[in-house]
Protein backbone atom coordinates (compact mmCIF):
# COMPACT_ATOMS: atom_id res chain seq x y z
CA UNK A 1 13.98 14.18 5.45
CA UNK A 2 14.17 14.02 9.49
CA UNK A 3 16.51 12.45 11.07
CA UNK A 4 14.19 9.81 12.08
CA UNK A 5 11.70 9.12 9.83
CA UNK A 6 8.45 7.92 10.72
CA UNK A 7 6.26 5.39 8.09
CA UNK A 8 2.29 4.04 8.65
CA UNK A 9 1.72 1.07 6.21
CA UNK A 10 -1.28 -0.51 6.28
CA UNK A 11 -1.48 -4.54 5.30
CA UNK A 12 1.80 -4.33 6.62
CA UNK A 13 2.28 -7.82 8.11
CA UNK A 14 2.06 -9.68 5.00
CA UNK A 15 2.89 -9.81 0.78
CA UNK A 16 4.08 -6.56 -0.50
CA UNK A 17 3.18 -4.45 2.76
CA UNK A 18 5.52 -6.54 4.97
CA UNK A 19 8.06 -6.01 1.57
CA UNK A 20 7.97 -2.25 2.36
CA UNK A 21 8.39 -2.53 5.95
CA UNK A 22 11.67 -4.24 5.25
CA UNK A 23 12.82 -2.00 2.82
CA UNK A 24 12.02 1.18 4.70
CA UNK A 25 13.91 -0.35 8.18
CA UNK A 26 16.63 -1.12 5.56
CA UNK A 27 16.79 2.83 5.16
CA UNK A 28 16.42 3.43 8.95
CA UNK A 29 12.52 4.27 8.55
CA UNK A 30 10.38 3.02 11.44
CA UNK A 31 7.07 2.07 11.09
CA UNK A 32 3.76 1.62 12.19
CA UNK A 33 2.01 -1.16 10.50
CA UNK A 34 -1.16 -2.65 10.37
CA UNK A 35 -2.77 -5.82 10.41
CA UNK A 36 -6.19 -6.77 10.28
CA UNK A 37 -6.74 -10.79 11.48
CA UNK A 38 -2.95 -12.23 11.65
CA UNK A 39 -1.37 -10.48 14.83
CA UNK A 40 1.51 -13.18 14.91
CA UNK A 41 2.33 -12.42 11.13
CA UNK A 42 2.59 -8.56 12.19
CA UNK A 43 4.96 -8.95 15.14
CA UNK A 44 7.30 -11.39 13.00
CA UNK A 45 7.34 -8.29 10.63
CA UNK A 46 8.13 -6.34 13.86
CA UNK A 47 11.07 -8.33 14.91
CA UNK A 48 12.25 -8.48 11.64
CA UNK A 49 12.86 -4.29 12.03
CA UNK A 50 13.56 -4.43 15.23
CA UNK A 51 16.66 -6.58 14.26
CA UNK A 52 17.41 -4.03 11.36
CA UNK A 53 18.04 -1.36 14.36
CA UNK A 54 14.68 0.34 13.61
CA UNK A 55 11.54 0.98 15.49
CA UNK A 56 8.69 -0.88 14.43
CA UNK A 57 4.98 -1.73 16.11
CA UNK A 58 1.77 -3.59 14.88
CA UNK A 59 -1.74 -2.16 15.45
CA UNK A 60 -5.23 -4.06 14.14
CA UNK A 61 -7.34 -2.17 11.81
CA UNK A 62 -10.11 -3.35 9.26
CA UNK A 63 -9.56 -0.59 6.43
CA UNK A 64 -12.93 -0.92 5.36
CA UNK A 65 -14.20 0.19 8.94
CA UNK A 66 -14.35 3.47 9.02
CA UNK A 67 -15.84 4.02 11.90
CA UNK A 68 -12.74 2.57 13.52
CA UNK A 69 -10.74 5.30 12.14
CA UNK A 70 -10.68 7.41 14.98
CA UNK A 71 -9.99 5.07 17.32
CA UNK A 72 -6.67 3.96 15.23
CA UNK A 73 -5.62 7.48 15.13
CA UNK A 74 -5.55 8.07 18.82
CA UNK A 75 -3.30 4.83 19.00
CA UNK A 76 -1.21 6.33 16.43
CA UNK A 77 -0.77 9.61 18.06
CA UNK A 78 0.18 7.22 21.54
CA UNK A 79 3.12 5.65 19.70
CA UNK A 80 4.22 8.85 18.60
CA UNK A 81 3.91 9.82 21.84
CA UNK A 82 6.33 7.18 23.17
CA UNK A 83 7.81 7.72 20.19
CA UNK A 84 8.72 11.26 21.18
CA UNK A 85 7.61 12.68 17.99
CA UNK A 86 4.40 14.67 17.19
CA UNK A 87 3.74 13.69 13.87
CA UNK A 88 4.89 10.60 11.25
CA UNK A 89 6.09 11.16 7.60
CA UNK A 90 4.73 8.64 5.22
CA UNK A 91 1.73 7.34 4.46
CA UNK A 92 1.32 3.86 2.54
CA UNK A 93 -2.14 2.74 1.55
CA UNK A 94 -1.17 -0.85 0.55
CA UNK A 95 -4.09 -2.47 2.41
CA UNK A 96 -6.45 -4.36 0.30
CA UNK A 97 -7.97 -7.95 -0.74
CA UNK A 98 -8.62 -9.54 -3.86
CA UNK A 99 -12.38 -9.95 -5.57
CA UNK A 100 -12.74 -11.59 -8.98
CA UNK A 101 -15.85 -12.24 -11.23
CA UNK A 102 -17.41 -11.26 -14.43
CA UNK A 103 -20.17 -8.07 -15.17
CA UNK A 104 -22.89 -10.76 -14.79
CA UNK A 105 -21.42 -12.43 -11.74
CA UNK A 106 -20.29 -9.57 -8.84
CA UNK A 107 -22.44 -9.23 -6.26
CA UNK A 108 -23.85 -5.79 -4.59
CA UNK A 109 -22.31 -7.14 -1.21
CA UNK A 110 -19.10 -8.20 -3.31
CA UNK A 111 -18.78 -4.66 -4.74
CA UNK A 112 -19.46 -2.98 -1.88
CA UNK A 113 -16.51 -4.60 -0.11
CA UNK A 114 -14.23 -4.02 -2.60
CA UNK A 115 -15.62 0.08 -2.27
CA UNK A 116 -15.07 -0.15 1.57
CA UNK A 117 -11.08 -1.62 1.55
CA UNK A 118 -9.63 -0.01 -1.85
CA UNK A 119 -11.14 3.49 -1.99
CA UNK A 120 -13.54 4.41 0.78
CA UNK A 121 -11.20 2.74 3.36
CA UNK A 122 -7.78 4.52 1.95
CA UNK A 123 -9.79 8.47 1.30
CA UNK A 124 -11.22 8.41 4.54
CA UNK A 125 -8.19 6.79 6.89
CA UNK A 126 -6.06 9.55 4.98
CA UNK A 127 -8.61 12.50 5.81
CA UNK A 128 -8.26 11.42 9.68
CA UNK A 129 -4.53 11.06 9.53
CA UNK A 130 -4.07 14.13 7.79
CA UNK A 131 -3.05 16.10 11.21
CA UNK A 132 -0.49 13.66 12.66
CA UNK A 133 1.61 13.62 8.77
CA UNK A 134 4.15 16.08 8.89
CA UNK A 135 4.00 18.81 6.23
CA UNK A 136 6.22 18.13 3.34
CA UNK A 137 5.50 14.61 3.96
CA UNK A 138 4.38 11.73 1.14
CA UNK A 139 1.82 9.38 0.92
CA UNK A 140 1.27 6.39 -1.62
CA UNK A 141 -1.87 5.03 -2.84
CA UNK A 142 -2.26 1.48 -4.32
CA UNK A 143 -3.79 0.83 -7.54
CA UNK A 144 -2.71 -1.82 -9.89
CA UNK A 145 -1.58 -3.29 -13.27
CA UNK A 146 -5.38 -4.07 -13.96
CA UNK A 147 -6.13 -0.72 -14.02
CA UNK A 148 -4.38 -0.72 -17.80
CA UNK A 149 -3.88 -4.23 -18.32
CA UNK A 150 -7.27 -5.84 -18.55
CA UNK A 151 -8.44 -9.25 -17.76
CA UNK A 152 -12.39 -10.39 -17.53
CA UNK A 153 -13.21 -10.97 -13.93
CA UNK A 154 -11.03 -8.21 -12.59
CA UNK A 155 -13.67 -5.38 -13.38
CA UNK A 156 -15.29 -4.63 -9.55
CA UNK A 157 -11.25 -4.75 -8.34
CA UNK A 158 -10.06 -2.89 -11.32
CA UNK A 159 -12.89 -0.42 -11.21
CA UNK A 160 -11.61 0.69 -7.81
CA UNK A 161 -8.12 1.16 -8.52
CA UNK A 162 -8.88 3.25 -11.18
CA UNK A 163 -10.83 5.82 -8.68
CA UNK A 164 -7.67 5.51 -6.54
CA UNK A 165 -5.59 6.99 -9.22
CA UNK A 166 -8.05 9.75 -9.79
CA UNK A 167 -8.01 10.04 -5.76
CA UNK A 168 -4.45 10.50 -5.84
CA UNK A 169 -4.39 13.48 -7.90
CA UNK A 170 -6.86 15.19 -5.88
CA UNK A 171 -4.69 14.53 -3.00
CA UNK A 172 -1.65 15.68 -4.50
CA UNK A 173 -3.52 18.95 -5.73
CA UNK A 174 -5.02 19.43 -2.27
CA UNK A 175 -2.03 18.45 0.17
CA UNK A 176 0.31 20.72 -2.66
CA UNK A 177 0.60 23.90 -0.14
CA UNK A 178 1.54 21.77 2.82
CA UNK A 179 4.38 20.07 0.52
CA UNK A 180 2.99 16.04 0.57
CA UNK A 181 3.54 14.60 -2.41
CA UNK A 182 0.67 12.26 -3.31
CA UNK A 183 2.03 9.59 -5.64
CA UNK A 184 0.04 5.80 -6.90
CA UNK A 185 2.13 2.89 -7.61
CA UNK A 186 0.69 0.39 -9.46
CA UNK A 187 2.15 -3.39 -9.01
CA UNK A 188 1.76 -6.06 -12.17
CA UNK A 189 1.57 -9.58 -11.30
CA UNK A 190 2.82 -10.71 -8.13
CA UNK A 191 3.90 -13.96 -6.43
CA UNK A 192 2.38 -13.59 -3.42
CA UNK A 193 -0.83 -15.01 -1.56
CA UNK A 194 -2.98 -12.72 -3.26
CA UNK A 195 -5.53 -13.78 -4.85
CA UNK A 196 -5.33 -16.77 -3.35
CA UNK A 197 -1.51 -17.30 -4.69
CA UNK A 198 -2.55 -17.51 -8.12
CA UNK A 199 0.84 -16.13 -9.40
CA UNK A 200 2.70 -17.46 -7.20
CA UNK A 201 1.38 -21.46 -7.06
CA UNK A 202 -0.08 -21.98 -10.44
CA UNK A 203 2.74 -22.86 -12.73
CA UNK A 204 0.32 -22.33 -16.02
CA UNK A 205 -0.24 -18.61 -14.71
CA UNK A 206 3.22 -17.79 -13.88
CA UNK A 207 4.14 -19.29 -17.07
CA UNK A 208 1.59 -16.69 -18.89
CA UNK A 209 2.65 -13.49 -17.12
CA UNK A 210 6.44 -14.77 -17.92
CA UNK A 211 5.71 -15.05 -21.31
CA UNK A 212 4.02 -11.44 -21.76
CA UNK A 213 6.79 -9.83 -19.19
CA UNK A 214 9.49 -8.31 -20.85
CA UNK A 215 11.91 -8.79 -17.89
CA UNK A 216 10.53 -12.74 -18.84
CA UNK A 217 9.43 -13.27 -15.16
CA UNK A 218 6.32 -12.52 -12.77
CA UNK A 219 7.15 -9.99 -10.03
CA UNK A 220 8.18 -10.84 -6.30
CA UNK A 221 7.86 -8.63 -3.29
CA UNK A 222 10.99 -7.57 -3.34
CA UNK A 223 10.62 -6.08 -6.70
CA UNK A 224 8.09 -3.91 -5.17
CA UNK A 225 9.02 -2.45 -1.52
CA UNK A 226 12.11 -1.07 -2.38
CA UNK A 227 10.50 0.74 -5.09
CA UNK A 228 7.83 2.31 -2.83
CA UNK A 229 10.80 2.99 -0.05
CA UNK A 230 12.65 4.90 -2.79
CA UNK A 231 9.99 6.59 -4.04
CA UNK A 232 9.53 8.03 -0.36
CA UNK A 233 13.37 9.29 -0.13
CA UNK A 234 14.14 12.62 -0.41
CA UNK A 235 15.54 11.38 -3.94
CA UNK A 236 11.58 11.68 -4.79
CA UNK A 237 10.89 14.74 -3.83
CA UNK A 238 9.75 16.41 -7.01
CA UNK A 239 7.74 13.32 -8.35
CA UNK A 240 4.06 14.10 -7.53
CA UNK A 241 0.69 13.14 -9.17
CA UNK A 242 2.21 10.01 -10.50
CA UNK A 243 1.03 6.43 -11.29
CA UNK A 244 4.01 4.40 -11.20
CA UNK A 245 3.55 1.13 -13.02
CA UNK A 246 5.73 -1.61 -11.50
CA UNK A 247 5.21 -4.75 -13.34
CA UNK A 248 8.70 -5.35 -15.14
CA UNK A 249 6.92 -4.40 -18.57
CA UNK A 250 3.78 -6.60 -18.40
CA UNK A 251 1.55 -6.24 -21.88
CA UNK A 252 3.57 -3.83 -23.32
């Protein structure tokens, strides 16, 4: 690992994004986040590293954009600039937003969002960052519990985080001879404002996902960035290709 390792995490500024931010500045990991509405959310994050004694700064992207992508990677390659590096290390696709509804209820428009943010948004931002990640670098995808663990109304979301974890193979297969590991980790329920907060402010759901948790509890946060900061220590190196499921043994 460098001596002063460089992270991009997109949906950065809030829920399980602005989790990994702390847990990477923990491990002296800087990183450039995004946002895509909530700019004073993002710079909290930032002077929450900042105070850690790493570097940290916000940018705005919409992940389902991509014709914004280039644009965003010419700001990127201006922090690293100021920075005084060439090229950044890890790559977390944690961006993403919530869609529910059965078969007979999604939308085209609904679907095609969910397309844009979870897997057109995350393949294509990763093809035009590919020349500013340093070889022997690692990237995460985000995919999710649903993706085993099935509820009705979940299938447009769940749908696309299955494709991620097929993604993430590719990528790992591809991005083999420059050394990036390619890795998915998949979170289980969540107390966060996702989807609305459901897990987090509706006592009757948290009370369901305790009760079909082994570890007897939903999941916070916390339970999820340091994972994803671990995973992208040099402690990781040889795990590749992998879907990580990080639910605290949800349905099992």
């Amino acid at each position: 690992m460098p001596a002063h390792p460089i992270a991009l995490v997109t949906g950065g500024s809030r829920g399980l994004g602005r989790a990994t931010v702390a847990a990477l500045a923990r491990r002296s990991v800087s990183s450039i986040l995004t946002f895509n509405r909530n700019r004073a959310a993002a710079e909290e994050v930032v002077a929450e590293v900042r105070q850690a004694g790493a570097r940290a700064v916000a940018l705005q992207l919409d992940t389902g954009d991509t014709g914004a992508f280039p644009g965003f990677a010419d700001k990127v390659r201006r922090v690293l600039g100021e920075w005084e590096a060439e090229r950044f290390d890890f790559l977390v696709n944690m961006a993403g937003t919530s869609h529910s509804g059965l078969i007979d209820e999604v939308r085209e428009e609904d679907f095609d969002a969910a397309y844009r943010v979870h897997l057109k948004g995350p393949f294509f931002l990763t093809q035009t960052l590919l020349p500013l990640i340093a070889d022997g670098g690692r990237i995460v995808n985000i995919s999710s519990g649903l993706t085993r663990i099935i509820y009705p109304g979940r299938i447009a979301y769940g749908s696309m985080k299955g494709a991620v974890e097929v993604m993430t193979r590719y990528m790992a297969k591809e991005l083999g001879p420059r050394r990036i590991t390619v890795n998915t980790v998949a979170p289980g329920a969540i107390q966060t404002d996702f989807s609305g907060g459901v897990v987090r402010d509706d006592p009757e759901v948290a009370r369901h996902i305790a009760e079909v948790t082994a570890l007897g509890r939903p999941g916070l946060p916390d339970d999820i960035g340091p994972m994803i900061a671990s995973l992208l220590s040099e402690d990781n190196r040889w795990v590749n290709a992998q879907r990580i499921e990080v639910s605290g043994g949800q349905a099992i």
